[in-house]
N, C-alpha and C. Protein backbone atom coordinates (compact mmCIF):
# COMPACT_ATOMS: atom_id res chain seq x y z
N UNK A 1 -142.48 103.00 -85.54
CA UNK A 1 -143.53 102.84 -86.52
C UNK A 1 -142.91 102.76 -87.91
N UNK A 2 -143.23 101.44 -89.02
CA UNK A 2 -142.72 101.57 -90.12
C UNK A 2 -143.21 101.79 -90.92
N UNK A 3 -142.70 103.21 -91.97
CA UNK A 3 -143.00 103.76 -92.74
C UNK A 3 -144.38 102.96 -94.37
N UNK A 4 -145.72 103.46 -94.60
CA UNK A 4 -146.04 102.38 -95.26
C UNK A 4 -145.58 101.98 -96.64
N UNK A 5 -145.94 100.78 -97.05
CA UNK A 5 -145.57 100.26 -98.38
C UNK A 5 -143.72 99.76 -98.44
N UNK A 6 -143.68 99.50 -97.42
CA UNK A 6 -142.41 98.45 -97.19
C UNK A 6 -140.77 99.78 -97.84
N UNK A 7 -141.27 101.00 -97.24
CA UNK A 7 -140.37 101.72 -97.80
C UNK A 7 -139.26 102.16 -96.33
N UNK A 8 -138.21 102.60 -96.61
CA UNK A 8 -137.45 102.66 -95.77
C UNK A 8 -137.20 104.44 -95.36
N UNK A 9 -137.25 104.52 -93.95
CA UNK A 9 -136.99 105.93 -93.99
C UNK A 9 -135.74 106.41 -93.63
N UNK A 10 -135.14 107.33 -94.09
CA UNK A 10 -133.86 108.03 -93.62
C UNK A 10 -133.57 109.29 -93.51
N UNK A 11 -133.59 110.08 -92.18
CA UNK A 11 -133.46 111.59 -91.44
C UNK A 11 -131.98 111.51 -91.80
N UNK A 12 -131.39 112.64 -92.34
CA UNK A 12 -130.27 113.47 -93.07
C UNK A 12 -130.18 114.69 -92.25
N UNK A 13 -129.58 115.19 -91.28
CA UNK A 13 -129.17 116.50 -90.84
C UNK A 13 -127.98 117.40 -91.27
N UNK A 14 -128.03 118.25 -92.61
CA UNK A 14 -126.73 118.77 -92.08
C UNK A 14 -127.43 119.90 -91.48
N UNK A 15 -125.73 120.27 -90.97
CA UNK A 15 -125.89 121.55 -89.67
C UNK A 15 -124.77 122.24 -89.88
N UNK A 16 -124.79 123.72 -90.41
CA UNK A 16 -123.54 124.57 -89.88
C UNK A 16 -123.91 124.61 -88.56
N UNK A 17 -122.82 124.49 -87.81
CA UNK A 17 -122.43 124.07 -86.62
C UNK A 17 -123.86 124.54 -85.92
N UNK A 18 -124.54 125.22 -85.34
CA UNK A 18 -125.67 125.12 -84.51
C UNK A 18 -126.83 124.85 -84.99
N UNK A 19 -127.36 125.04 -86.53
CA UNK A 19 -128.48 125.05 -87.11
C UNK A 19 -128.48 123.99 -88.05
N UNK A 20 -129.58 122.86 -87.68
CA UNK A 20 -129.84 121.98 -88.47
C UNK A 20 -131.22 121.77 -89.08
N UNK A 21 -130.88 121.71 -89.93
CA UNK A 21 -132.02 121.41 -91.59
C UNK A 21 -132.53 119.55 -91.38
N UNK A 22 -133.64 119.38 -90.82
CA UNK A 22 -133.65 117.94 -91.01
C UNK A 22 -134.71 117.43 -92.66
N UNK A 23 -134.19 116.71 -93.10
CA UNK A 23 -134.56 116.22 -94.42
C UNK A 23 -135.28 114.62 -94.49
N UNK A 24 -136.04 114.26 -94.73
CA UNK A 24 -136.23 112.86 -94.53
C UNK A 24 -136.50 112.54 -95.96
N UNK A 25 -135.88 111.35 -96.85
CA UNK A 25 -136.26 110.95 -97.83
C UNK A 25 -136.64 109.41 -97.76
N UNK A 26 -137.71 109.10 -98.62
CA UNK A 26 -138.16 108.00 -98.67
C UNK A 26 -137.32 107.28 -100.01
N UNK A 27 -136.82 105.80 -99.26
CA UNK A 27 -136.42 104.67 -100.61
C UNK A 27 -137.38 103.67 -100.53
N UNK A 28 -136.95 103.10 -101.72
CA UNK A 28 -137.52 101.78 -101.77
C UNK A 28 -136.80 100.83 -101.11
N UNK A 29 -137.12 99.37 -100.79
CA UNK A 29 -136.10 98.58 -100.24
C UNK A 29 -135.40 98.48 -101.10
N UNK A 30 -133.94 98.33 -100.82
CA UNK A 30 -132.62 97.95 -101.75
C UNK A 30 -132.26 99.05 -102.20
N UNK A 31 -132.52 99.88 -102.38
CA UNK A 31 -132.20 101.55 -102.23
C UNK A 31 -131.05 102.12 -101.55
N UNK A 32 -130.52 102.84 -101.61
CA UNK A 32 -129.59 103.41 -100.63
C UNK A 32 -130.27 105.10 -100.94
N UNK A 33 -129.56 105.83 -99.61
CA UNK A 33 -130.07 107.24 -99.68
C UNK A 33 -128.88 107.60 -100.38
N UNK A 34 -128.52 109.27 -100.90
CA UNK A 34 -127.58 110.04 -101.43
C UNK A 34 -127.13 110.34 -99.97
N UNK A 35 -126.19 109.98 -99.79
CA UNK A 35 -124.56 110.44 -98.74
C UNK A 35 -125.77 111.61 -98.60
N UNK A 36 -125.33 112.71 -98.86
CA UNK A 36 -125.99 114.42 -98.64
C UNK A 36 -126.29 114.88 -99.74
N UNK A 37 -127.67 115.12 -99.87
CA UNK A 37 -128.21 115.72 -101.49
C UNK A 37 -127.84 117.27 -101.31
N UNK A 38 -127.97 117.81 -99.96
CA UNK A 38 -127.84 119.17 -99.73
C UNK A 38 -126.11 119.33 -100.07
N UNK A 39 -125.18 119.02 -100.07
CA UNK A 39 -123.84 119.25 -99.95
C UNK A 39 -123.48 119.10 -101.44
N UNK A 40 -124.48 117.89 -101.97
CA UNK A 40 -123.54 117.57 -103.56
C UNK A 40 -124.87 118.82 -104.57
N UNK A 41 -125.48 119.41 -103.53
CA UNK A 41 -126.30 120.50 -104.59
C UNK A 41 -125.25 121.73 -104.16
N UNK A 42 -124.70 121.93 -103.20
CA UNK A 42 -123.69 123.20 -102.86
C UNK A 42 -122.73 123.03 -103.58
N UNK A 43 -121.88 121.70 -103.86
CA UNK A 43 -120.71 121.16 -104.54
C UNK A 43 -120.79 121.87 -105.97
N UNK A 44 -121.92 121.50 -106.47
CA UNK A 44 -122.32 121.94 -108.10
C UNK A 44 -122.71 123.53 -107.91
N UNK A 45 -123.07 124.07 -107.02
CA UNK A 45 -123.39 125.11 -107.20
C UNK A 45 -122.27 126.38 -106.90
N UNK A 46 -120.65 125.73 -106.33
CA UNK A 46 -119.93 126.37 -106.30
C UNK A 46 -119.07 126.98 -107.57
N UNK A 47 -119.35 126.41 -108.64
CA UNK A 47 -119.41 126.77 -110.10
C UNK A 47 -119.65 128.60 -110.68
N UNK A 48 -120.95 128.55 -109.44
CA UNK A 48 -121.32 130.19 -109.86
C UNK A 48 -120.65 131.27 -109.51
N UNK A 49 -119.53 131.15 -108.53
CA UNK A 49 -118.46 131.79 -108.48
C UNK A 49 -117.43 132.14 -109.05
N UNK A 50 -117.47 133.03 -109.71
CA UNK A 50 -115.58 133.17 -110.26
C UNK A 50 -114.96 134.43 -109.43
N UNK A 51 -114.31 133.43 -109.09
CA UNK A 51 -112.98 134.68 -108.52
C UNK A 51 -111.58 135.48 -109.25
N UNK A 52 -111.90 136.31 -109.03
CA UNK A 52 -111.06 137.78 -109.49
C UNK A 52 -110.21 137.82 -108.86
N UNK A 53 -109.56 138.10 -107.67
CA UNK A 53 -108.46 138.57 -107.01
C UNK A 53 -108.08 138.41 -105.47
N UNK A 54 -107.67 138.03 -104.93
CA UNK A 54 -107.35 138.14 -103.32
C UNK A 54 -107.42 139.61 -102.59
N UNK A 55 -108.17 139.81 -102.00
CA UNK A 55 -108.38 141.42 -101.60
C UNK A 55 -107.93 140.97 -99.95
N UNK A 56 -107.56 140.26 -99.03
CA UNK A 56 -106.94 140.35 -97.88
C UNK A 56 -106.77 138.32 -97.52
N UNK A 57 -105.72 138.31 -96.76
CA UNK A 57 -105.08 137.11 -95.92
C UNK A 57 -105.16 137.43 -94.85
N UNK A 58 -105.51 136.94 -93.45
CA UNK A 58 -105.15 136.22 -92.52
C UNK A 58 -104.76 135.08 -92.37
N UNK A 59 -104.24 134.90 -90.95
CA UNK A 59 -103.33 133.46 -90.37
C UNK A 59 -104.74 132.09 -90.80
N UNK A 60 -105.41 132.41 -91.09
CA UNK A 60 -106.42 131.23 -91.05
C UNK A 60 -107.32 131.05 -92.54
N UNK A 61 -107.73 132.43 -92.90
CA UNK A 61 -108.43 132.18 -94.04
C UNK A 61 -107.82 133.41 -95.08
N UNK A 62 -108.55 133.22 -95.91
CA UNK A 62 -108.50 135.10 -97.11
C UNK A 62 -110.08 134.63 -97.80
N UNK A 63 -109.86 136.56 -98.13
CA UNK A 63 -111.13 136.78 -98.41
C UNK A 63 -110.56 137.35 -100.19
N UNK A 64 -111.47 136.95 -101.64
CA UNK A 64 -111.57 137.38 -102.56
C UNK A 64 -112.18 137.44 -102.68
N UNK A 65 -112.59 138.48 -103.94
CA UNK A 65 -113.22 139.47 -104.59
C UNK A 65 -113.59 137.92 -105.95
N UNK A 66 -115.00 138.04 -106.00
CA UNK A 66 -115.23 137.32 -107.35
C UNK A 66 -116.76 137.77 -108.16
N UNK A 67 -117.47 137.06 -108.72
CA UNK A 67 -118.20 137.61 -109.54
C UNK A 67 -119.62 136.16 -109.69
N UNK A 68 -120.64 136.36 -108.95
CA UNK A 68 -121.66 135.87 -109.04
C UNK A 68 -122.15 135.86 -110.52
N UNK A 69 -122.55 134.55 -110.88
CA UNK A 69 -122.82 134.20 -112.17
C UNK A 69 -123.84 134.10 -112.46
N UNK A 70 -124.86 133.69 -111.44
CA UNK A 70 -125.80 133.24 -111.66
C UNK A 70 -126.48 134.91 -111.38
N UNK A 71 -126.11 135.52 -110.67
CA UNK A 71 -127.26 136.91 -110.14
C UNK A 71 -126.31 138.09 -110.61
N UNK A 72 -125.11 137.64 -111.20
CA UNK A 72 -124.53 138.81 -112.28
C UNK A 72 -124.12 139.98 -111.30
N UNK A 73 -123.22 140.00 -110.27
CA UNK A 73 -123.22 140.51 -109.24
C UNK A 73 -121.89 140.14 -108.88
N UNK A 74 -120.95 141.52 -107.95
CA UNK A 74 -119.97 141.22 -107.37
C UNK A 74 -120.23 140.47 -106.19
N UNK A 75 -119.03 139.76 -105.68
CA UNK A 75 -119.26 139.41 -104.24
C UNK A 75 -117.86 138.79 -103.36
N UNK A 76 -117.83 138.89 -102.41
CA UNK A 76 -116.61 138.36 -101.56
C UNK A 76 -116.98 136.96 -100.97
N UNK A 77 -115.72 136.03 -100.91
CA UNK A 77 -115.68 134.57 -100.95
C UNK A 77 -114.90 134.48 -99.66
N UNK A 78 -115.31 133.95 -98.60
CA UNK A 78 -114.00 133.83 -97.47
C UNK A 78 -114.12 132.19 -97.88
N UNK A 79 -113.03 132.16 -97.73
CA UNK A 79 -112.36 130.30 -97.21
C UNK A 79 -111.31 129.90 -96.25
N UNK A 80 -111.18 128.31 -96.02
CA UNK A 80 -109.99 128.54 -95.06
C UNK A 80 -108.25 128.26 -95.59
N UNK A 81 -107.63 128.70 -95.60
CA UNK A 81 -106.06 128.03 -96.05
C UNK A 81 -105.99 126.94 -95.74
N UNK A 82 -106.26 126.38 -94.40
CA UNK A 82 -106.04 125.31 -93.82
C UNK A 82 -107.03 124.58 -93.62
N UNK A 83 -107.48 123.12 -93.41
CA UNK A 83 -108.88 123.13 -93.33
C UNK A 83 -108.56 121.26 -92.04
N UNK A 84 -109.32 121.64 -91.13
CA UNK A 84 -109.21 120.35 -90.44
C UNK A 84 -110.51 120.39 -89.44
N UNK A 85 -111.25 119.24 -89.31
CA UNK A 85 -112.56 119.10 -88.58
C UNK A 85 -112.83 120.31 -87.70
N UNK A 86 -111.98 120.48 -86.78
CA UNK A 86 -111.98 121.54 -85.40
C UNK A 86 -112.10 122.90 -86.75
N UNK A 87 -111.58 123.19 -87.37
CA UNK A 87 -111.33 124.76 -88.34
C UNK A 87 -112.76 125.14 -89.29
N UNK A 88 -113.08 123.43 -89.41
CA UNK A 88 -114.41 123.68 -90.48
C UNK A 88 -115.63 123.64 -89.68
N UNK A 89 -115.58 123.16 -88.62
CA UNK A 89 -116.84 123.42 -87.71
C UNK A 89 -116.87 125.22 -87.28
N UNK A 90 -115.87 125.63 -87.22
CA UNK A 90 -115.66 126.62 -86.56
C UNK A 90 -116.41 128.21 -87.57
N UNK A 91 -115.62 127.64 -88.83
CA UNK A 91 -115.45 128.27 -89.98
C UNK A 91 -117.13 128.42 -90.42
N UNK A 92 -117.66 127.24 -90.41
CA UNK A 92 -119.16 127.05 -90.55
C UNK A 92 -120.34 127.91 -88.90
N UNK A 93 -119.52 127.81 -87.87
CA UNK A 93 -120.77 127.77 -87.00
C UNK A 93 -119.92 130.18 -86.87
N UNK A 94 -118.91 130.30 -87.63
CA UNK A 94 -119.12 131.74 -87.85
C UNK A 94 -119.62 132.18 -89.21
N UNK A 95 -119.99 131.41 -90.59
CA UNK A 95 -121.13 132.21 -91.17
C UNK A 95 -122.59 131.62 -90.94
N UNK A 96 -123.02 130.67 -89.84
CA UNK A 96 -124.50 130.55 -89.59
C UNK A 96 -124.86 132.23 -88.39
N UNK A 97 -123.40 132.26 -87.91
CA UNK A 97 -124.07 133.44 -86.57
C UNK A 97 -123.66 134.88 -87.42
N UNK A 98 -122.51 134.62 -88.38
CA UNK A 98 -122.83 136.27 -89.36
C UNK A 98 -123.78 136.22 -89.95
N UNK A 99 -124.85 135.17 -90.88
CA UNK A 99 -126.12 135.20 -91.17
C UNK A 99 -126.97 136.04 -90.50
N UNK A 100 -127.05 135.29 -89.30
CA UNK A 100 -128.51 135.56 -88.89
C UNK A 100 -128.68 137.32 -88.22
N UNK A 101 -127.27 137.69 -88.48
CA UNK A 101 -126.89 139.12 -88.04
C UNK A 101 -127.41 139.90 -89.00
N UNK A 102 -127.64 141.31 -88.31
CA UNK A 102 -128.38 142.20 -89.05
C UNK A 102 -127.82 143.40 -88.57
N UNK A 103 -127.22 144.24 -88.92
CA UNK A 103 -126.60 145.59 -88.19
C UNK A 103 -125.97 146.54 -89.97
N UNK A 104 -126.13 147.50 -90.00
CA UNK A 104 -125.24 148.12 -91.08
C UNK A 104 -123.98 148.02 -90.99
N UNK A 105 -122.75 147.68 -89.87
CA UNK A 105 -121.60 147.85 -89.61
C UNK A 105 -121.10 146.29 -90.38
N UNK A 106 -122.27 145.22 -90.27
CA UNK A 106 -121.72 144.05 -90.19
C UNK A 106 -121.97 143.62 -92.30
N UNK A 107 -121.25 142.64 -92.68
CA UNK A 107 -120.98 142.27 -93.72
C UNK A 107 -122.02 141.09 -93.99
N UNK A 108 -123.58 141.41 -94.59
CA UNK A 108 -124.37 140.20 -95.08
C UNK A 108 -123.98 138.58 -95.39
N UNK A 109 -123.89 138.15 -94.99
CA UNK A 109 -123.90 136.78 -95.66
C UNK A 109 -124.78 135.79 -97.03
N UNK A 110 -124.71 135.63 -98.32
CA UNK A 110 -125.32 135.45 -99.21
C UNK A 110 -126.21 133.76 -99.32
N UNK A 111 -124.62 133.37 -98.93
CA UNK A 111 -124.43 131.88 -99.43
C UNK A 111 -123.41 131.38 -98.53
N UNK A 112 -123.52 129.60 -98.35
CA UNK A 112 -122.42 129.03 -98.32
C UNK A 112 -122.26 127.74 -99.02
N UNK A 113 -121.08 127.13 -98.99
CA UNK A 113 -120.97 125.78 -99.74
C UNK A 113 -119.80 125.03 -99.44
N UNK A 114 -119.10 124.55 -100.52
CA UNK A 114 -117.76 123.65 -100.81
C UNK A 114 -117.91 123.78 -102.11
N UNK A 115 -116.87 123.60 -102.01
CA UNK A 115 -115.60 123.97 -103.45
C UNK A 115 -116.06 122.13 -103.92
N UNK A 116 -115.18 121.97 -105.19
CA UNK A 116 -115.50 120.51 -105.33
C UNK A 116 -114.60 119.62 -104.84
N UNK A 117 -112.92 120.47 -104.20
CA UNK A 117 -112.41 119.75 -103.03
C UNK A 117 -112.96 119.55 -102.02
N UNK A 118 -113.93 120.43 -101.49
CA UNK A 118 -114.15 119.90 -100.41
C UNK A 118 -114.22 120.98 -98.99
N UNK A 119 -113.34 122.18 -99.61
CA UNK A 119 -113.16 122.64 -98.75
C UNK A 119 -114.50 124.03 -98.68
N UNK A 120 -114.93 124.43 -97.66
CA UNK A 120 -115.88 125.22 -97.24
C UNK A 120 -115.73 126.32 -97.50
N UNK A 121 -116.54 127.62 -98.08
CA UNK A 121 -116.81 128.74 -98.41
C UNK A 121 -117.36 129.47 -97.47
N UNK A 122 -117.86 130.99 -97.69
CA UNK A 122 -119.50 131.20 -97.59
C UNK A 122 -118.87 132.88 -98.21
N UNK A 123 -120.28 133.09 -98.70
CA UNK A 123 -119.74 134.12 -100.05
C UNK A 123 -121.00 135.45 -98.89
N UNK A 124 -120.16 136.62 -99.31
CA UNK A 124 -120.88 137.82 -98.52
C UNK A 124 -121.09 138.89 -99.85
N UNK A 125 -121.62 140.04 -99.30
CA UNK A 125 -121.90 141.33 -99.65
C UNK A 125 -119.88 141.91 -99.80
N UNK A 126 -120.03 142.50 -101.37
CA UNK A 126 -118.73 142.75 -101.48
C UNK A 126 -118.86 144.33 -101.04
N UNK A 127 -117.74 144.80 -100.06
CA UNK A 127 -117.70 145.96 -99.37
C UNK A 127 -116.43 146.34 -100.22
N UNK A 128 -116.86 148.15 -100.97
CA UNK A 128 -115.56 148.35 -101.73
C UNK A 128 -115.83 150.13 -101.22
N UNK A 129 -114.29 150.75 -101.60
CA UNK A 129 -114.17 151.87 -100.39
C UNK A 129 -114.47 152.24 -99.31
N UNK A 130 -114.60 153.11 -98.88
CA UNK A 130 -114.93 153.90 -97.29
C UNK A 130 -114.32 152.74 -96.78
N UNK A 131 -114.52 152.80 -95.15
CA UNK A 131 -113.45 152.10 -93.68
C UNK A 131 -113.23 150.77 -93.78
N UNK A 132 -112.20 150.05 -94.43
CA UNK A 132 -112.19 148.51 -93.68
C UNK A 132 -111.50 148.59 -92.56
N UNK A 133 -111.23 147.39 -92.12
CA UNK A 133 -110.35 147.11 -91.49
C UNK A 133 -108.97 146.76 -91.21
N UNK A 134 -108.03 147.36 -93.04
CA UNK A 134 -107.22 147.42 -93.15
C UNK A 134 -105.85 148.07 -92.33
């Protein structure tokens, strides 16, 4: 069925790896859609981060300590060192399932995004004294 008034439709899914957001925007003919409006609004919005310090490394990612700008608030930033299709699906489909987690033991999830390289975030609840996992 085509959309009325000679307009063109286009379904946009992104998905951290299991959960997808479907978006449909309407053009005009001769129009093109935006690549991902959701990704180049995360792109700009990775700005509100400043990071302070490296507070731990692993073989795959590290986690710093930085400073929410917009909500004036500490917070922790994981990313990956390395970053390749198989690492960023991976990297993504573990803060959609730390999201949706709820336990006191476990570390909130706030946000996620990309840097304006490119490479993937997702910013948590900054945990300071008592037990890590150091």
């Amino acid at each position: 069925m085509q959309p009325p008034d000679n307009k063109a439709r286009v379904s946009l899914t992104t998905s951290p790896a299991d959960i997808a957001h479907d978006r449909t925007i309407t053009c005009s003919e001769g129009e093109t859609a935006p690549s991902d409006p959701l990704t180049e609004e995360r792109q700009r919005d990775a700005s509100r981060y400043v990071v302070i310090d490296e507070l731990a490394r692993g073989g795959l990612g590290r986690i710093m300590k930085a400073h929410d700008t917009r909500l004036d608030r500490p917070v922790a930033v994981k990313e990956l060192l390395q970053s390749n299709r198989s690492l960023r699906r991976r990297f993504q489909r573990e803060a959609a399932i730390t999201a949706r987690l709820q336990h006191p033991a476990i570390v909130p999830v706030y946000d996620t995004g990309s840097w304006k390289s490119g490479d993937a975030y997702y910013v948590m609840k900054l945990r300071t004294g008592g037990n890590t996992l150091k």
